[in-house]
C-alpha atoms as a PDB file:
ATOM      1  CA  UNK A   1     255.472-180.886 224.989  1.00  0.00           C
ATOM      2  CA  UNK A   2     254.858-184.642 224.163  1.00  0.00           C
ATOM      3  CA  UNK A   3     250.947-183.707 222.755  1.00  0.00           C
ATOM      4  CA  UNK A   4     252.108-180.982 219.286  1.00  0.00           C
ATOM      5  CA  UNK A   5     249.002-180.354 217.106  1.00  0.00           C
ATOM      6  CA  UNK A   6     250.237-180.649 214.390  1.00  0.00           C
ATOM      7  CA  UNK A   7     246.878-179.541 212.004  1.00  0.00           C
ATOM      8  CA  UNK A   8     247.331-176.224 214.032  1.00  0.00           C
ATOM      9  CA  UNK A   9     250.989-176.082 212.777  1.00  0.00           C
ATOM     10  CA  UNK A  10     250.477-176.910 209.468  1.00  0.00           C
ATOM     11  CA  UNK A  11     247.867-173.789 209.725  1.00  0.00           C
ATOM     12  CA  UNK A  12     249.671-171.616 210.972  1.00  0.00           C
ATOM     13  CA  UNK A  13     252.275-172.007 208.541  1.00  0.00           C
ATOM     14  CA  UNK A  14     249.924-171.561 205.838  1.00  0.00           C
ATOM     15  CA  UNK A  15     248.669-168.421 207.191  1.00  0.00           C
ATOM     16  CA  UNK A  16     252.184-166.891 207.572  1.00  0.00           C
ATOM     17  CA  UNK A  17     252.545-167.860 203.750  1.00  0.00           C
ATOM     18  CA  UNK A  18     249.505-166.190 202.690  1.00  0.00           C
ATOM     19  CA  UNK A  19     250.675-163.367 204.273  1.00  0.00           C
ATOM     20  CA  UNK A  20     254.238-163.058 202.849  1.00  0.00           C
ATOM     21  CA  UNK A  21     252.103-163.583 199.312  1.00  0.00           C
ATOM     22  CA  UNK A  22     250.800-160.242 199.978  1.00  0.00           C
ATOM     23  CA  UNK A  23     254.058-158.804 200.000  1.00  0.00           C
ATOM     24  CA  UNK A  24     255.117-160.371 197.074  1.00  0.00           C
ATOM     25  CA  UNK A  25     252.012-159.775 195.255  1.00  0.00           C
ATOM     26  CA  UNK A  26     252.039-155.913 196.185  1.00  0.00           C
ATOM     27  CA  UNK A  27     255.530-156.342 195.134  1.00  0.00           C
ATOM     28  CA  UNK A  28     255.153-157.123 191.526  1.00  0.00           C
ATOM     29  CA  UNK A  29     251.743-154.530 191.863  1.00  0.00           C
ATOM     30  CA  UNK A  30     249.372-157.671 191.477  1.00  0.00           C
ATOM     31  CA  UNK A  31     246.547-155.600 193.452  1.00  0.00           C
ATOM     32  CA  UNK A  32     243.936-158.371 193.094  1.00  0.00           C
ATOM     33  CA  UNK A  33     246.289-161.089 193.915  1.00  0.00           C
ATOM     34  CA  UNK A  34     247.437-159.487 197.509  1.00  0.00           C
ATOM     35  CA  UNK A  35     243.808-158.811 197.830  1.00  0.00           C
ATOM     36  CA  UNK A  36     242.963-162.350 197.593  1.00  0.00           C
ATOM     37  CA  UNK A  37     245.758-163.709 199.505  1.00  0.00           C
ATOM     38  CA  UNK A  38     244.783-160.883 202.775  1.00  0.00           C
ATOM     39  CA  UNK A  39     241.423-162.762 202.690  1.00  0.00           C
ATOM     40  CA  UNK A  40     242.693-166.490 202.724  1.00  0.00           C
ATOM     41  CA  UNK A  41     244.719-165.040 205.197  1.00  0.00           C
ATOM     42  CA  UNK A  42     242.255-163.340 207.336  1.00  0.00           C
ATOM     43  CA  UNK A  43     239.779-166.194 206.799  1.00  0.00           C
ATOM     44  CA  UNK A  44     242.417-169.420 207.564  1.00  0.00           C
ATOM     45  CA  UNK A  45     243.346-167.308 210.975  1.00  0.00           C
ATOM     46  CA  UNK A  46     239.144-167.041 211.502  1.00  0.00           C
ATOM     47  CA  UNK A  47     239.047-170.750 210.688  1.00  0.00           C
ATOM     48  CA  UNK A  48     242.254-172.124 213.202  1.00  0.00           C
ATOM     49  CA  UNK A  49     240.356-169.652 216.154  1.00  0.00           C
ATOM     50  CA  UNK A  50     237.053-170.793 215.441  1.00  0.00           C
ATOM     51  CA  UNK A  51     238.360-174.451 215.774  1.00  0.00           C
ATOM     52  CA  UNK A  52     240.230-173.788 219.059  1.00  0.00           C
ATOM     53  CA  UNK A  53     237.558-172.426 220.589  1.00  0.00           C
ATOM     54  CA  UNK A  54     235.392-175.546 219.191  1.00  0.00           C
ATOM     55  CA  UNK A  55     238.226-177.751 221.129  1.00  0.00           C
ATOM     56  CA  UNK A  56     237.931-175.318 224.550  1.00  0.00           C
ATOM     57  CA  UNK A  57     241.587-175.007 224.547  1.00  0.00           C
END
């Protein structure tokens, strides 16, 4: 528990955010916002597993 990536952290958390945008954009019935935040969503998640598998961990 000593070795915490902390760019994978700081990832994550910005994909959970983009995703909670979607709610809040589909909330106030901003369809082209929560559109845009599902794919910085989808493509930040593509872009943290791309760069694990990259690292072989």
């Amino acid at each position: 528990m000593k070795n915490i990536n902390w760019n994978s952290i700081v990832l994550a958390f910005f994909v959970i955010l983009a995703f909670i945008s979607v709610g809040f954009a589909l909330g106030q019935e901003i369809f082209w916002l929560a559109f845009l935040f599902l794919a910085a969503g989808f493509g930040l998640m593509g872009f943290g597993i791309s760069k694990k598998r990259q690292q072989g961990t």
